[in-house]
Structure formats: structure tokens, C-alpha cells
Protein backbone atom coordinates (compact mmCIF):
# COMPACT_ATOMS: atom_id res chain seq x y z
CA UNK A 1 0.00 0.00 0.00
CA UNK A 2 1.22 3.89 -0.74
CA UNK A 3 0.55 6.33 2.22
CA UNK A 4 -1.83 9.20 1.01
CA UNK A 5 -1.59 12.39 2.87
CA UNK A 6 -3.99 14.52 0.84
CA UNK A 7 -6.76 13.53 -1.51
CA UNK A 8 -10.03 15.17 -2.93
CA UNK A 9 -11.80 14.41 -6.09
CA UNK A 10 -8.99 16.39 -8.39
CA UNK A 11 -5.50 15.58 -6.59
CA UNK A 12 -3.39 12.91 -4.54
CA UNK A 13 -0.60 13.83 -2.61
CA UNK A 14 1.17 10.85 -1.72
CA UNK A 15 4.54 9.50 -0.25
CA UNK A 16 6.24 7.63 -3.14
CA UNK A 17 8.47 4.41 -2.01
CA UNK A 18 12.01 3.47 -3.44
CA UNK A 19 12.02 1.45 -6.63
CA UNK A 20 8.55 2.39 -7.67
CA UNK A 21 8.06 3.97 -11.17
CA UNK A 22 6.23 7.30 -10.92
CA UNK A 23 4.75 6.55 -14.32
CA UNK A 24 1.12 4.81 -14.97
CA UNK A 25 2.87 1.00 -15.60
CA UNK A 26 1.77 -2.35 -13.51
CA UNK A 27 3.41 -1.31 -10.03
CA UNK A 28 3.39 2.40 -10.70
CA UNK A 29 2.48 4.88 -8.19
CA UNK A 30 -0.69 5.69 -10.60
CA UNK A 31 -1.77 2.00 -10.09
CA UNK A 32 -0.61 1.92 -6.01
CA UNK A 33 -2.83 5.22 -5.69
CA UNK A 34 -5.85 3.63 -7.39
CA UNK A 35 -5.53 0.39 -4.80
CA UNK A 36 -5.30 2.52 -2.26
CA UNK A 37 -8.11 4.37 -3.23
CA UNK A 38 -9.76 1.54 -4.00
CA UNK A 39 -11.20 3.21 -7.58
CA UNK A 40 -9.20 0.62 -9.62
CA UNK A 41 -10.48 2.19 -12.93
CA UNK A 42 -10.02 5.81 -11.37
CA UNK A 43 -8.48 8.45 -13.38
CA UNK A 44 -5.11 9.29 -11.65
CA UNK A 45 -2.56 11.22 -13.79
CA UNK A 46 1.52 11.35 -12.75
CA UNK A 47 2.34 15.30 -13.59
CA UNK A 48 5.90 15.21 -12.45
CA UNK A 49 8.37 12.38 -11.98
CA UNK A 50 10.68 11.10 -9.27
CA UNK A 51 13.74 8.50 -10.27
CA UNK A 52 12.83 4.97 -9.74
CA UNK A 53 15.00 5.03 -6.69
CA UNK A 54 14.11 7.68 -5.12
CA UNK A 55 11.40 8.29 -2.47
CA UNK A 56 9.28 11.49 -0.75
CA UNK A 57 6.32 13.56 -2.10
CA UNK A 58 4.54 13.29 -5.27
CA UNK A 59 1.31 15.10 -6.36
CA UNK A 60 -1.41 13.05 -8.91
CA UNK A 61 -4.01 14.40 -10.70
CA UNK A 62 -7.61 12.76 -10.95
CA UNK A 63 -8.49 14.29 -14.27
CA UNK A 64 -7.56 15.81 -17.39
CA UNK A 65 -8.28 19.24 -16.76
CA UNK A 66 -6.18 19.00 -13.11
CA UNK A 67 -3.32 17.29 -14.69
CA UNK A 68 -3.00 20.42 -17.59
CA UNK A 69 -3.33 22.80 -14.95
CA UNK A 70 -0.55 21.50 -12.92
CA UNK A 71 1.53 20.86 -15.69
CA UNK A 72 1.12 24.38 -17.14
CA UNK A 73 2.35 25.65 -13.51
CA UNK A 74 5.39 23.14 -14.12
CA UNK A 75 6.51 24.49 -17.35
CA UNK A 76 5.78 28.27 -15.94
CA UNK A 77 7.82 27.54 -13.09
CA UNK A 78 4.59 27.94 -10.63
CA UNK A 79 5.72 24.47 -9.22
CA UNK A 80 7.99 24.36 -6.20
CA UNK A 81 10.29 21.46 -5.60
CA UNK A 82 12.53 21.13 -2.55
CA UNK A 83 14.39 17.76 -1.66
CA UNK A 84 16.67 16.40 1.21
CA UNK A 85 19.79 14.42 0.20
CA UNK A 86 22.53 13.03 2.32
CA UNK A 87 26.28 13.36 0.60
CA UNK A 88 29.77 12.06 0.72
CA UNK A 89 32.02 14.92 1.70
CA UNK A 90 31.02 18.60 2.75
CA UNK A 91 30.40 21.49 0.48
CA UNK A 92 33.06 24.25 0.38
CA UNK A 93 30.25 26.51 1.13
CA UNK A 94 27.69 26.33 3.18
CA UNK A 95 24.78 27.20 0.72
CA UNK A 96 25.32 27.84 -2.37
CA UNK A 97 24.22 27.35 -6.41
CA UNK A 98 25.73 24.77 -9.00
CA UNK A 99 25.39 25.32 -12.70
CA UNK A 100 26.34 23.02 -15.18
CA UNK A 101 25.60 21.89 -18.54
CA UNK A 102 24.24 18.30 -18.42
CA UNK A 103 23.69 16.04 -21.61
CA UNK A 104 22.11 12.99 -21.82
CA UNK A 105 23.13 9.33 -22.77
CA UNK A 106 19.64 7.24 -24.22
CA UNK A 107 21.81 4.37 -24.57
CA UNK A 108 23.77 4.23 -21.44
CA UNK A 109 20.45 6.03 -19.44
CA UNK A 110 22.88 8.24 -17.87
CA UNK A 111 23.13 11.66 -17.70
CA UNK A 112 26.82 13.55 -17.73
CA UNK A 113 28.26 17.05 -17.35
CA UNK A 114 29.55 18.79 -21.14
CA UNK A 115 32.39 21.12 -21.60
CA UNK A 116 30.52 23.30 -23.97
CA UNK A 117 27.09 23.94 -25.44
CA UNK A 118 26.25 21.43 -27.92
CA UNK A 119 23.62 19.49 -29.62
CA UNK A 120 21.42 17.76 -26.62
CA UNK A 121 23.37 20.24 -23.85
CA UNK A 122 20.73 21.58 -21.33
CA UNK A 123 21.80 24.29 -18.77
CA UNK A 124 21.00 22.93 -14.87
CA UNK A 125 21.03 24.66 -12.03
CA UNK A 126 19.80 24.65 -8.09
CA UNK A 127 20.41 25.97 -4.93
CA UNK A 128 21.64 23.95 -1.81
CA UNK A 129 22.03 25.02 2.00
CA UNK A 130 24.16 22.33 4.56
CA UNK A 131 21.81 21.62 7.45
CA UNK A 132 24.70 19.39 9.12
CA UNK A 133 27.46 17.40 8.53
CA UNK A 134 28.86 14.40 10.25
CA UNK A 135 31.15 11.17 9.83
CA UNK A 136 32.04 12.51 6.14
CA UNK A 137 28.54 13.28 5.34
CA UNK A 138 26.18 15.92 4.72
CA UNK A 139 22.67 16.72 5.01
CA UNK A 140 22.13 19.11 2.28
CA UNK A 141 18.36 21.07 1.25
CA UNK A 142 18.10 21.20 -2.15
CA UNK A 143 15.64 23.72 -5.06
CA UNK A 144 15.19 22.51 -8.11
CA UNK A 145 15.75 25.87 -10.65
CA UNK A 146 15.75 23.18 -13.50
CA UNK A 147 14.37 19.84 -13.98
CA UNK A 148 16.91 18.09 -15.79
CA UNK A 149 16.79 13.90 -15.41
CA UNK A 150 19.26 12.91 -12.49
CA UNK A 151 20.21 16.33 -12.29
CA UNK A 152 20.54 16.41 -8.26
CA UNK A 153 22.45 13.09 -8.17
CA UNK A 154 25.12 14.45 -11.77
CA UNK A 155 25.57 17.68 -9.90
CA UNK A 156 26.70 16.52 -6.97
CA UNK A 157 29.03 13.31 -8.23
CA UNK A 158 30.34 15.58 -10.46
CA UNK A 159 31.85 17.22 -7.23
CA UNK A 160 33.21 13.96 -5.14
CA UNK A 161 30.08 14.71 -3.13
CA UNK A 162 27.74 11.73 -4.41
CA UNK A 163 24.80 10.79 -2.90
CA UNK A 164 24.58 8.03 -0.02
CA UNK A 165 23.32 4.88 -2.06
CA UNK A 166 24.15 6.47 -5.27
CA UNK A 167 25.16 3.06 -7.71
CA UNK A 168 24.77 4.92 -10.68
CA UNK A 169 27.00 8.31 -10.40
CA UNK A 170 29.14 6.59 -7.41
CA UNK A 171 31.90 3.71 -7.09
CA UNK A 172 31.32 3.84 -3.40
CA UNK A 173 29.21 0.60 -1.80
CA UNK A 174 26.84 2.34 0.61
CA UNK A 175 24.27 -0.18 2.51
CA UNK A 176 21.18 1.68 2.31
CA UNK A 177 19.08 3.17 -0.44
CA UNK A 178 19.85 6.37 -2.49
CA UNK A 179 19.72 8.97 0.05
CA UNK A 180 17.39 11.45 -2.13
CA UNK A 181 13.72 12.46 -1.04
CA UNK A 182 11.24 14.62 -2.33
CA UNK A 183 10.89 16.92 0.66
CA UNK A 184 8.33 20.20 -0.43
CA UNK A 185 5.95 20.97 -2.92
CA UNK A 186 4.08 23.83 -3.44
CA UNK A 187 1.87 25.24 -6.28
CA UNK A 188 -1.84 26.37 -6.75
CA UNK A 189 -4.88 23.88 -6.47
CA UNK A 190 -5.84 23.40 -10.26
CA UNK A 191 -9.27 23.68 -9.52
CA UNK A 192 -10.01 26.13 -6.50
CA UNK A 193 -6.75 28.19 -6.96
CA UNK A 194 -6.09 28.04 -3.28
CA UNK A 195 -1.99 28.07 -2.51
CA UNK A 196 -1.33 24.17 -1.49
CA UNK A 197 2.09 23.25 0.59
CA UNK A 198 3.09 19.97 1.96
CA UNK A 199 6.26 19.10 3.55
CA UNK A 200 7.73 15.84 5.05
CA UNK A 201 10.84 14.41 6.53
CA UNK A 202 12.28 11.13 5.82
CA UNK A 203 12.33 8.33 8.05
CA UNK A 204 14.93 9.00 11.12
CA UNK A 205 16.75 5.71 10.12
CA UNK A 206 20.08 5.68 8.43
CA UNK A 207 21.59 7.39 6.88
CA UNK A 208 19.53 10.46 7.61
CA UNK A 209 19.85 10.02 11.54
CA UNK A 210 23.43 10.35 10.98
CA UNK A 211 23.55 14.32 10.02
């Protein structure tokens, strides 16, 4: 079962677990929100993605009309996406912004930091601030300016900072799951146009109850 934490007849905000795909595919958090709703022909829409891996807040919407609405606020940068990520290392500065250009691999499904501008090159940037740091790690609150794929988890390997549980960007054997969670969103109800906000912190367990 997927935990619900908000849900009226035009959205589902919901708590997405680790290895789940966020799009509408047998096991997909479209299909765990319509058990759990127990509508199992119910309209539920994924607007925005998380990574397989990664866990924390997603918002679904229950019809056509919601699901433009929130995508137009996506693409007008209306949407508001924080996350919480634990690191290898410690930032030189204690908040801070990374830019980079970031092309992707189809083939390899990996994305990678170019040199130059080029055919395929996106620019990516966010913001970060270091809540705390311990035993070589770092507990780092991150805003998405862009929404490039893997961007959180390229920008920070690219640094010798990779994420706890990173096996795609990292070398390093880490025992737990990728240390990446969806942590705040915020953007306008599609239908009443009243200013929704949810927040939620992961799971004291490690490694997040180590910084």
C-alpha cells in the first residue's frame, strides 16, 4: 500500500516508495494510488516524476483538466520542488548554487556534465544550504531551478560529493538506499486556486539520523 496524505476528487498527494516507477505502468504509483483508493479504474494522472530510486512527495491528478493545470504551472515555473539528500564529503560553502551543462546518454540512461554547449546540452542549475554534517557526510536542502533527469544526483558526483546509495553516479558501496527524497511541494490547487504546501521528513533511520 502507498501512504496518502492529501486527496479530494482532483489531486493525490502521496509519499512515493524506493524502486517504484512514478509513471502509470503495472506497479506504478498511478496504479498503487488507485488500490489505495480503492477506484481501480479511477483516473489518476503522474504530472511530475521522481527516479525509480528515489522516495518522498509526489502530487497526482484525478483528471484531465487538473493534470493540464498542474503541468502548465510546471513548465511556468509555478511548481515548487525542494528535496533532502545526504552526501559524501562537505560542500566548500555552506549554501550555495551549481550550474552546469548536463547532456544525456539514451543508450547508457545516464546523464553527464559537457564542456561546452552542444547538440542535446541543457543548462541545470539549483540551490543547496548544509543543514549538518557528520562522519564525512552531509545533510544538504536542495531547489530545483531546472528539472533536468538525475540532475541532483550528476551535480553533486560531479563534485566527489555523491549521494549516499548512489550506484549509478558513485563507485562507493553504501548499505542503504539512495539517500534522495522529495521533501516540499508547493503550487496552486488546479481547480479552486487556493496556494497548497506539503512538507515531510524522511524516516529518522540511516543514513539520515546520521547528520
Amino acid at each position: 500500500m502507498i501512504r496518502l496524505l492529501y486527496v479530494d476528487e482532483h489531486i493525490v498527494v502521496c509519499v512515493k516508495p524506493p524502486r517504484v516507477l512514478s509513471t502509470d505502468e503495472p506497479g506504478g504509483v498511478p496504479e498503487l494510488v488507485r488500490q489505495a483508493l480503492e477506484t481501480p479504474d479511477g483516473d489518476v494522472r503522474t504530472v511530475h516524476r521522481l527516479d525509480r530510486v528515489v522516495s518522498g512527495l509526489m502530487v497526482l491528478a484525478r483528471s484531465a483538466q487538473a493534470a493540464s493545470q498542474l503541468s502548465r504551472q510546471i513548465r511556468e515555473d509555478g511548481f515548487e520542488k525542494e528535496y533532502l539528500a545526504v552526501v559524501h564529503g562537505v560542500p566548500e560553502a555552506a549554501e550555495g548554487r551549481l550550474c552546469d551543462l548536463l547532456v544525456r546518454d539514451k543508450a547508457r540512461k545516464m546523464t553527464m556534465v559537457a564542456t561546452e554547449p552542444g547538440k542535446g546540452v541543457q543548462e541545470a542549475s539549483l540551490r543547496y544550504q548544509v543543514l549538518g554534517s557528520a562522519e564525512g557526510m552531509s545533510r544538504v536542502r536542495i531547489q530545483l531551478e531546472t528539472g533536468r533527469t538525475h540532475q541532483i544526483r550528476v551535480q553533486f558526483a560531479s563534485r566527489g560529493m555523491p549521494l549516499l546509495g548512489e550506484r549509478k553516479y558513485s563507485t562507493l558501496e553504501d548499505s542503504c538506499e539512495i539517500a534522495l527524497w522529495s521533501y516540499r511541494l508547493a503550487f496552486t490547487h488546479p481547480a479552486t486556486g487556493a496556494p497548497m504546501e506539503f512538507m515531510l521528513e524522511p524516516e529518522n533511520t540511516y543514513p539520515w539520523s546520521n547528520c
